[in-house]
Protein backbone atom coordinates (compact mmCIF):
# COMPACT_ATOMS: atom_id res chain seq x y z
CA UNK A 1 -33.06 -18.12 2.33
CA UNK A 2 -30.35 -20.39 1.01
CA UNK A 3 -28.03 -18.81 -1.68
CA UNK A 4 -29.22 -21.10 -4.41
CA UNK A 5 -33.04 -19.80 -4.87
CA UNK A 6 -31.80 -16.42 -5.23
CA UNK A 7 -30.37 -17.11 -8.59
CA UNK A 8 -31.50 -14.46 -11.29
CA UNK A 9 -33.73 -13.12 -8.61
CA UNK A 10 -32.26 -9.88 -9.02
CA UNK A 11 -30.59 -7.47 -12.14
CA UNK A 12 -28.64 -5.16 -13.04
CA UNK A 13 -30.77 -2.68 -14.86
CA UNK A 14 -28.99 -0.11 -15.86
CA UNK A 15 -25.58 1.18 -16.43
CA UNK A 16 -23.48 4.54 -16.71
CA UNK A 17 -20.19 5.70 -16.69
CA UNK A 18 -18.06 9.18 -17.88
CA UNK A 19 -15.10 9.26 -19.49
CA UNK A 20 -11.87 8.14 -18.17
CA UNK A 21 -8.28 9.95 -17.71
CA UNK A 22 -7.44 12.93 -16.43
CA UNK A 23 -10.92 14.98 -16.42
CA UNK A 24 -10.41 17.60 -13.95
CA UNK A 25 -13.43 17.09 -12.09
CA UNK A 26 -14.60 16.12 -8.43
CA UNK A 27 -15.56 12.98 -6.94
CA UNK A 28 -19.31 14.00 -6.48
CA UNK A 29 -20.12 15.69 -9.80
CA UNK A 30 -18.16 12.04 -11.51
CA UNK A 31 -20.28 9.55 -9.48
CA UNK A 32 -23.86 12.68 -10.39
CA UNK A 33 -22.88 11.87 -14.23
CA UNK A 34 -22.46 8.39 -14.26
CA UNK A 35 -25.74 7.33 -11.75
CA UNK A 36 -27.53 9.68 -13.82
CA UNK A 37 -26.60 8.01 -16.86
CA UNK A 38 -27.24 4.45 -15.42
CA UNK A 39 -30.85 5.56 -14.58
CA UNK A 40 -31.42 7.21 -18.33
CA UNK A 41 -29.77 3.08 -19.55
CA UNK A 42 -32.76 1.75 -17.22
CA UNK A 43 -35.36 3.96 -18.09
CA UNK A 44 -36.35 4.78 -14.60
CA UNK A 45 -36.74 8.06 -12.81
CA UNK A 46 -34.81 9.51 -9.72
CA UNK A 47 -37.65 9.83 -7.74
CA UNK A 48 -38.16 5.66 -7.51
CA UNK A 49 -34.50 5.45 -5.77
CA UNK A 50 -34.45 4.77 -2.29
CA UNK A 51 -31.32 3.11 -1.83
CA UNK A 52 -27.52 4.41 -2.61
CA UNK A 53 -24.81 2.32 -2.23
CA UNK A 54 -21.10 3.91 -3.08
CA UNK A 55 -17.42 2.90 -3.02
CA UNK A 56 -15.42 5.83 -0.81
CA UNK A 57 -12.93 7.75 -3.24
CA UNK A 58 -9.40 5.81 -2.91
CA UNK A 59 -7.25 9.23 -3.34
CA UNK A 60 -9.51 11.67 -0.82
CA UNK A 61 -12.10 9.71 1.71
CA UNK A 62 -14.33 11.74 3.43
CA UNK A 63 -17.12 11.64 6.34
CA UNK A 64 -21.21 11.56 5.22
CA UNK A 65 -19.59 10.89 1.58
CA UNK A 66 -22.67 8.77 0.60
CA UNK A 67 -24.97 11.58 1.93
CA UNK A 68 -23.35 14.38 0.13
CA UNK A 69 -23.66 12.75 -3.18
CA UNK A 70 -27.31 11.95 -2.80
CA UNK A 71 -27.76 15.51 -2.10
CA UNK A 72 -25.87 16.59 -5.35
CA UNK A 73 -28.18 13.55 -7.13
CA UNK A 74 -31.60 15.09 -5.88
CA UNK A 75 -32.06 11.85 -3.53
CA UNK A 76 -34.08 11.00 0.04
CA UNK A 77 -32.38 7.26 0.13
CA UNK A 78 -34.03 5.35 2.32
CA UNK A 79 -30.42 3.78 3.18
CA UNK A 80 -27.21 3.78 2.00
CA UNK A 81 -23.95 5.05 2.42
CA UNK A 82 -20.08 4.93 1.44
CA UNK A 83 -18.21 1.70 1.98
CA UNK A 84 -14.28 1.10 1.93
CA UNK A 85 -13.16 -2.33 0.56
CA UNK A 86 -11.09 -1.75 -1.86
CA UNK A 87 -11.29 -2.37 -5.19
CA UNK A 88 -13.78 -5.66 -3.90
CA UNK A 89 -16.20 -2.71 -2.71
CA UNK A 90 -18.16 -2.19 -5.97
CA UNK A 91 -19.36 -6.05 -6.46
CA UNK A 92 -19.89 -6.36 -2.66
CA UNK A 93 -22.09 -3.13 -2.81
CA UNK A 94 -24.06 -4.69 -5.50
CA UNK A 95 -24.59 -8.01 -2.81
CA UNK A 96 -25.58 -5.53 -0.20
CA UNK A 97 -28.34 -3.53 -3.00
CA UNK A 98 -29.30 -7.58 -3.19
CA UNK A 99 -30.09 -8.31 0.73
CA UNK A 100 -31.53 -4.39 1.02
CA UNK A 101 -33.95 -5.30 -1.11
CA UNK A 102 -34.52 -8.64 0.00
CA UNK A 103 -35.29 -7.82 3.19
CA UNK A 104 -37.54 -5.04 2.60
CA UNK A 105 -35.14 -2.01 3.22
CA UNK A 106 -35.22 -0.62 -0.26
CA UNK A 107 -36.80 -1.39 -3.29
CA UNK A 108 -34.92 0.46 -6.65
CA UNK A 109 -30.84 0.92 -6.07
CA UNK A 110 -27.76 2.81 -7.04
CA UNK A 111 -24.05 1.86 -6.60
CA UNK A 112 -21.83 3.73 -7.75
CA UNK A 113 -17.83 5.22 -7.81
CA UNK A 114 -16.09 8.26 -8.83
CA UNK A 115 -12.07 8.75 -8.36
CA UNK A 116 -9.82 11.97 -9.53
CA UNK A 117 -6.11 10.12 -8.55
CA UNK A 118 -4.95 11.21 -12.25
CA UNK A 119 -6.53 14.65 -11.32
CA UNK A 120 -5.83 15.40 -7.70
CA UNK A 121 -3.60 13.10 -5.30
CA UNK A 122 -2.12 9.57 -6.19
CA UNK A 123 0.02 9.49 -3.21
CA UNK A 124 -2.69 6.94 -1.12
CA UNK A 125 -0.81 4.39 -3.84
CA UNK A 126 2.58 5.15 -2.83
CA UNK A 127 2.45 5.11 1.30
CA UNK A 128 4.50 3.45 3.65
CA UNK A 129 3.31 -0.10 4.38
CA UNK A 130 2.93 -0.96 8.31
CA UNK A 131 6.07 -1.25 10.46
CA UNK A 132 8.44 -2.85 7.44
CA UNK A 133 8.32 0.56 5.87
CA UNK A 134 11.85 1.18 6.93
CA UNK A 135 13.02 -1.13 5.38
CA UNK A 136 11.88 -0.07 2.34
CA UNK A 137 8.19 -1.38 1.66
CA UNK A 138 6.58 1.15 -0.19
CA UNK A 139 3.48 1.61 -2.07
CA UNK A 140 0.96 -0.43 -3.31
CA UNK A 141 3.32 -2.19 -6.19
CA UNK A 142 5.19 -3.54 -3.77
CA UNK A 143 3.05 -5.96 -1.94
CA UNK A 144 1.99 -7.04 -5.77
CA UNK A 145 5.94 -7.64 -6.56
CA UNK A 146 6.42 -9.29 -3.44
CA UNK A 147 3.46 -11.83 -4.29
CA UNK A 148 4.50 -12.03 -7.87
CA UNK A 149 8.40 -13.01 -7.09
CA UNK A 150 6.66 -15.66 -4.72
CA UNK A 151 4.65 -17.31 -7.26
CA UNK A 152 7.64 -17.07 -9.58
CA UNK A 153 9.88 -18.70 -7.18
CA UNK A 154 6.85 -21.46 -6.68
CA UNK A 155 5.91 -22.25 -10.08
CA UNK A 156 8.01 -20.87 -12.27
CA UNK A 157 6.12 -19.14 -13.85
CA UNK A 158 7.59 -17.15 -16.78
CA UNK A 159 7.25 -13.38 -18.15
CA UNK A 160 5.20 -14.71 -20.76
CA UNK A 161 2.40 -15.28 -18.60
CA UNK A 162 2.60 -12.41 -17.30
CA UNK A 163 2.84 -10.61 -21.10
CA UNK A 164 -0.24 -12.50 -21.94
CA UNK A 165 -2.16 -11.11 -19.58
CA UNK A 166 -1.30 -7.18 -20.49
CA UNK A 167 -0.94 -7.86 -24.49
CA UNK A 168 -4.31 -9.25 -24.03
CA UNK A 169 -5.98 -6.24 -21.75
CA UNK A 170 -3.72 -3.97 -24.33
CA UNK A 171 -4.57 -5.00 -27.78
CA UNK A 172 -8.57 -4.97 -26.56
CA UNK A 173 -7.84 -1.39 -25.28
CA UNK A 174 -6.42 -0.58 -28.62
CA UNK A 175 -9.92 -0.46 -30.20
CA UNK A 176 -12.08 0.69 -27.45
CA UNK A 177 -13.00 4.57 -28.02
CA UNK A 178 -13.55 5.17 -24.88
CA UNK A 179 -10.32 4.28 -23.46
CA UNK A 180 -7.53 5.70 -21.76
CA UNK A 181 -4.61 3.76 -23.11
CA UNK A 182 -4.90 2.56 -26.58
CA UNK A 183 -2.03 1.63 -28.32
CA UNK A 184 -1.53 -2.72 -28.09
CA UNK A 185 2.19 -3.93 -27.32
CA UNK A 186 4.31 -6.83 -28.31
CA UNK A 187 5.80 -9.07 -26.27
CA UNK A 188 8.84 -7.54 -27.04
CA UNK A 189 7.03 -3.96 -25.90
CA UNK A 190 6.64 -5.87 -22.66
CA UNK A 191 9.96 -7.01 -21.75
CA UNK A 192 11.40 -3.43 -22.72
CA UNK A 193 8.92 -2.03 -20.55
CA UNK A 194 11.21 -0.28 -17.63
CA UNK A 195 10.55 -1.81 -13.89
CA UNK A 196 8.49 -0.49 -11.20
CA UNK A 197 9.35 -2.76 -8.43
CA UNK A 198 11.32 -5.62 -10.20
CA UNK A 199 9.50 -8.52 -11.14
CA UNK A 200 6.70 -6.00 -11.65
CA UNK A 201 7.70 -3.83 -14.83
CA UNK A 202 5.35 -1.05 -16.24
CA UNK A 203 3.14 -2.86 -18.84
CA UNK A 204 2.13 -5.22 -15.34
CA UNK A 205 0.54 -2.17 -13.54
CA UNK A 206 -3.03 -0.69 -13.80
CA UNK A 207 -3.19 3.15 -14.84
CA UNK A 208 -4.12 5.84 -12.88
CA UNK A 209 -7.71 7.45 -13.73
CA UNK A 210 -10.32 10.00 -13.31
CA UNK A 211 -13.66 8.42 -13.74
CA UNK A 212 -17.01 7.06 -12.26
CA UNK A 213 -19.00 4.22 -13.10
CA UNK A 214 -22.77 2.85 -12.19
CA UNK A 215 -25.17 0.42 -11.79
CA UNK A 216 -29.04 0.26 -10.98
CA UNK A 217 -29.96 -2.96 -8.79
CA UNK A 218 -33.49 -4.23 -8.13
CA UNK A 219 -35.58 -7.12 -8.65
CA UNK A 220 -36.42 -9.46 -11.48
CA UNK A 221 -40.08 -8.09 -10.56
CA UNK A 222 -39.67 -4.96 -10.51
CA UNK A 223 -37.88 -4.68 -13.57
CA UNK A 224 -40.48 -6.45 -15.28
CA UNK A 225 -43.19 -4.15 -13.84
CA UNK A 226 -41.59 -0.62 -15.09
CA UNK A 227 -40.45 -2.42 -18.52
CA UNK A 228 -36.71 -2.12 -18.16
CA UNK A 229 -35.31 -2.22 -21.67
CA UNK A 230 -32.43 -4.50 -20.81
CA UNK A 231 -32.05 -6.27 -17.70
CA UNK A 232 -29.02 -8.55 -16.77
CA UNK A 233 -29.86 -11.38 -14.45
CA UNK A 234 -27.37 -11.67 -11.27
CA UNK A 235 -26.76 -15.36 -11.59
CA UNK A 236 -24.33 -15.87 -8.59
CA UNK A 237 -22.12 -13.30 -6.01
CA UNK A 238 -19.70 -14.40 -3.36
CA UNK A 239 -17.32 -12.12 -1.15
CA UNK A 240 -14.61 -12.89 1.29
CA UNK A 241 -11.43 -11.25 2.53
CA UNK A 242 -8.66 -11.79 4.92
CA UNK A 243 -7.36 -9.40 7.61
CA UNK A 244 -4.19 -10.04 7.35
CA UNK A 245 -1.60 -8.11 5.61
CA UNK A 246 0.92 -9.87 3.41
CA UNK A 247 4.13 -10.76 5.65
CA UNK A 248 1.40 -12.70 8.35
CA UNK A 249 0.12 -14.66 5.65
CA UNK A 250 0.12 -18.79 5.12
CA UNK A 251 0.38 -18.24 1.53
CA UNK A 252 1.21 -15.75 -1.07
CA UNK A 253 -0.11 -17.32 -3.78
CA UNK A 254 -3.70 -18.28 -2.76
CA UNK A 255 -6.56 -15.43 -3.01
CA UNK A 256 -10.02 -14.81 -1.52
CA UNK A 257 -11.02 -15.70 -5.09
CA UNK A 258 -11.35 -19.36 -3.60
CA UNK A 259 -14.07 -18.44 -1.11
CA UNK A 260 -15.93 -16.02 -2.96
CA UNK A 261 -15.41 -17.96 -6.29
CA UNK A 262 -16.99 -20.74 -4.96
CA UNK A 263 -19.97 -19.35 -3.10
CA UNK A 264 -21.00 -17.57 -6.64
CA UNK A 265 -20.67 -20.29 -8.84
CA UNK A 266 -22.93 -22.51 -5.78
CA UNK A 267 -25.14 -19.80 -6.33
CA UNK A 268 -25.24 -19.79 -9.80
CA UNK A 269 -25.26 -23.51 -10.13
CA UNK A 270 -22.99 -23.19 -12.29
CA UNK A 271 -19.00 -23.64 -12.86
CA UNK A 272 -15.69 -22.21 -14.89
CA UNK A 273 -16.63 -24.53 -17.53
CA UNK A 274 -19.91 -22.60 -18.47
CA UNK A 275 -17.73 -19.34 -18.33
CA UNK A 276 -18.25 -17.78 -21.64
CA UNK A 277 -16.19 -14.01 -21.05
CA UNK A 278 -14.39 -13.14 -18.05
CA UNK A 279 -13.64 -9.74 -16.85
CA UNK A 280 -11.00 -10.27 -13.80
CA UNK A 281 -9.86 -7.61 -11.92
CA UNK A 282 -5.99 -6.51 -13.04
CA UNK A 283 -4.80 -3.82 -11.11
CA UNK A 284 -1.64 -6.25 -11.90
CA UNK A 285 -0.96 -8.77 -14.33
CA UNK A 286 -0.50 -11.16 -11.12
CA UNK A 287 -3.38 -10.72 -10.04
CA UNK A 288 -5.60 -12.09 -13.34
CA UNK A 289 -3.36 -15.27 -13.46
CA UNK A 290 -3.72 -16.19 -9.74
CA UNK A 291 -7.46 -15.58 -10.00
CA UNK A 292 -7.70 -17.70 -13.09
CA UNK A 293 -6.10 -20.24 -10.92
CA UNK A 294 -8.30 -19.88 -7.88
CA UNK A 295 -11.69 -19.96 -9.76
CA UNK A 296 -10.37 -23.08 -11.22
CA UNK A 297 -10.36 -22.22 -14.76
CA UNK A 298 -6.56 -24.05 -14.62
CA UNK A 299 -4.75 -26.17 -12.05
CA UNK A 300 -2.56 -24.20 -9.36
CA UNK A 301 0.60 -23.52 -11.37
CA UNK A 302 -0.76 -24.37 -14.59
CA UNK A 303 -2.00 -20.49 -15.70
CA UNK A 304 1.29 -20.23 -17.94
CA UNK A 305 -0.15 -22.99 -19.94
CA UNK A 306 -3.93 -21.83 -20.02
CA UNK A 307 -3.16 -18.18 -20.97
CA UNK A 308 -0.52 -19.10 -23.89
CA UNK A 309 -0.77 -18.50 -27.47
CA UNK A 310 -3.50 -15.84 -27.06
CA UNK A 311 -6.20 -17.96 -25.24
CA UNK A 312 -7.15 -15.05 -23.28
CA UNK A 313 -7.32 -12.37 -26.33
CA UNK A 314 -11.02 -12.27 -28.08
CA UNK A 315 -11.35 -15.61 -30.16
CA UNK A 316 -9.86 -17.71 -27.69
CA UNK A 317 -10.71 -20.07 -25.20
CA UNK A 318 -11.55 -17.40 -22.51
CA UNK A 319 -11.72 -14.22 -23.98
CA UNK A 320 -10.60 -11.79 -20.13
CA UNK A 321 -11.12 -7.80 -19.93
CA UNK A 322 -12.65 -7.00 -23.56
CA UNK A 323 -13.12 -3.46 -23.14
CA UNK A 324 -9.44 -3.34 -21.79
CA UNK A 325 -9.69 -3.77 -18.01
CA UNK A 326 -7.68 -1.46 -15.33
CA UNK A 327 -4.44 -2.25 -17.71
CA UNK A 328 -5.82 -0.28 -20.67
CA UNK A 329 -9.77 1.36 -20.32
CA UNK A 330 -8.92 2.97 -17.18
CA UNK A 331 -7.48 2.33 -13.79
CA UNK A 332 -10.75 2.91 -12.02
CA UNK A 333 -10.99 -0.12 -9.23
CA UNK A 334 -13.48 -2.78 -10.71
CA UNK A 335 -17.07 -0.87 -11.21
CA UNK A 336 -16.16 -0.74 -15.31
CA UNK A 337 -15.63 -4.59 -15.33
CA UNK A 338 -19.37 -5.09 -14.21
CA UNK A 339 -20.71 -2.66 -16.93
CA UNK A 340 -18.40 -4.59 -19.70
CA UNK A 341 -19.99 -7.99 -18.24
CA UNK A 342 -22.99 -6.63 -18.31
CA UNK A 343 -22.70 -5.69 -22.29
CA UNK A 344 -21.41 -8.62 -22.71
CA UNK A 345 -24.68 -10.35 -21.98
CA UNK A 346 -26.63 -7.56 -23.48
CA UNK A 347 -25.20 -8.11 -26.77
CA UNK A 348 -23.71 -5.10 -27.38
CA UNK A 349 -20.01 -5.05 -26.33
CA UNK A 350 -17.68 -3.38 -28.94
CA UNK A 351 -15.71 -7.00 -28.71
CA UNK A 352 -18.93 -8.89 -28.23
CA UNK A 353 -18.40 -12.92 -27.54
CA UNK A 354 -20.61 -14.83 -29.89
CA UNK A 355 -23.12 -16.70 -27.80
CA UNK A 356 -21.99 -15.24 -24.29
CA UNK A 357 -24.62 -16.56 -21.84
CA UNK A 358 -22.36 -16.24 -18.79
CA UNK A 359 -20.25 -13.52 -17.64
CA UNK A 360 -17.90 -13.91 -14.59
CA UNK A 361 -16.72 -10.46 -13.01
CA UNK A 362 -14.65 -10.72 -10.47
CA UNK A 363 -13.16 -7.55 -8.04
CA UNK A 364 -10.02 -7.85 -5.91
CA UNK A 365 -8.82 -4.67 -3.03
CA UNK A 366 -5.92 -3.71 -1.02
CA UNK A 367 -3.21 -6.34 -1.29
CA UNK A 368 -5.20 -9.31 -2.08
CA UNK A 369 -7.03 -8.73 0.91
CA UNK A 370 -10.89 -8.87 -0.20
CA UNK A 371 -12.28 -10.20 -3.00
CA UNK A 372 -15.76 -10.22 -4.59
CA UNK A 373 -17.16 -12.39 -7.48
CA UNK A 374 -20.58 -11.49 -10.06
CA UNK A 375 -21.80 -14.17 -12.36
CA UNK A 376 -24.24 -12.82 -15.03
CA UNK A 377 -26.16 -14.46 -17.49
CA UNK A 378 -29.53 -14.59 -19.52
């Protein structure tokens, strides 16, 4: 079936999520509360669930993860299981609900993740990298400052580009009850902000959270059929991912957002000029401006100029990460983007974008090596 006539075929039907921060709790009974709370948002029971889909814990991976959570949910999945792709893993799992379905091997699904870094163990962040750990490439930040002084050295692009990105993700934060970091910065917050691994300072880096987030997948149909309250049409999804780490690379400053961008937007018929809201994945501020650029919201180079003077903040041109993203809500990787999208199109975000018909998610994991994109819209 070609990509194109499965537009709005399928929805997102419900959503759930717990709090976010340091909550004390393990991965299982995070990822129980929020799928249980994603069912209650769809209105449909436990018992109608054949298919469980979930992102393996970053800080403490297991074996038979995805089997020991449907156990503590009460569940006899038909199929399922965890899957390890990063912070790309929660939109790809929501493709793979799409072609379970579609080819006959569930019918109602669950995808879900649940992470206690803030809680347990954040040291998975902070480990050597390959063979250039010796010479002193550590931790995840690294890689991220590594691309960031590239694209710097490239384009020069300025601080302020970067600023824009976390005042943005910051001042939405500010407002948003539910999340971690609240308090909006200045520019002049920014600069002072002390360095992590110089370019990157602290205001460019994602926090570090407890939390779990959900989704229920299924048809248009079968939505229809049980009388979902709200369903959120999947307009377009695209994946793609490199396996090569950073120092093999052609280019530092090109993502998998160019693949997968463009196979959900063929999907969706659809392009960054019917883009009403954006939530981009920002476990750095790099990583939102070179997404931007890849998805073709701005020319290569150009992001400085397209994220100025609050364009990216509500009430601009693109309004990006409204409920505060992984710089201010929580550092979860990605599943909280794809509930925001989804109120977004719903109607009832707390920063709700007048007239927003399309919502582009997009995911990003490891060191920019996969990359997954959701379109949603009515």
């Amino acid at each position: 079936m070609h990509t194109a006539s499965m537009r709005g075929r399928y929805v997102i039907a419900g959503i759930g999520h717990t709090g976010y921060g340091k909550l004390g709790m393990d991965t299982v009974t995070l990822n129980t509360i929020a799928c249980s709370r994603a069912l209650q948002d769809a209105g449909v029971d436990k018992d109608r669930v054949d298919g469980l889909f979930l992102k393996t814990p970053t800080s403490s991976r297991e074996l038979l993860y995805g089997q020991k959570v449907a156990e503590a949910l009460g569940l006899q999945p038909r199929w399922g299981g965890a899957w390890d792709q990063g912070g790309a893993a929660n939109i790809t799992l929501i493709n793979i609900a799409m072609m379970a379905i579609e080819t006959g091997q569930c019918d109602i699904a669950l995808v879900s993740y649940a992470d206690n870094p803030r809680s347990g163990s954040r040291q998975v962040y902070a480990r050597p990298r390959g063979n250039d750990a010796p010479y002193g490439w550590f931790s995840t930040a690294a890689g991220y400052g590594m691309i960031q002084r590239r694209h710097m050295a490239e384009y020069g692009t300025p601080p302020e580009a970067f600023a824009a990105v976390a005042m943005a993700a910051r001042k939405h934060g500010a407002g948003n009850p539910g999340a971690q970091l609240r308090k909006a910065i200045s520019y002049d917050d920014y600069l002072n902000s002390p360095w992590v691994v110089e370019p990157l300072r602290r205001d460019d880096c994602c926090l570090v959270s407890d939390g779990a987030a959900a989704v229920v997948v299924m048809s248009a149909r079968r939505a229809a059929e049980l009388q979902v309250p709200q369903p959120v049409p999947i307009l377009g999804i695209g994946g793609a991912q490199t396996s090569y780490d950073l120092p093999l690379r052609d280019s530092l400053t090109t993502t998998e957002a160019v693949r997968a961008g463009k196979q959900a937007f063929e999907m969706a018929g659809l392009g960054p000029e019917d883009v009403d809201v954006a939530q981009i994945y920002d476990c750095f501020t790099i990583t939102v401006l070179m997404t931007l650029e890849d998805y073709g919201f701005c020319t290569k180079g150009q992001v400085a100029d397209f994220v100025r003077d609050g364009q990216i903040e509500f009430g601009g041109r693109l309004p990006v990460n409204t409920s505060g993203g992984l710089l201010s809500e929580t550092g979860m990787p990605g599943m909280q983007l794809v509930l925001e999208g989804v109120r977004q199109i719903r109607g009832t975000a707390r920063l709700q974008v007048p007239h927003a018909d399309v919502a582009l998610v997009s995911n990003q994991g490891g060191v920019m090596h996969t990359h997954s994109t959701l379109i949603l819209g009515n």
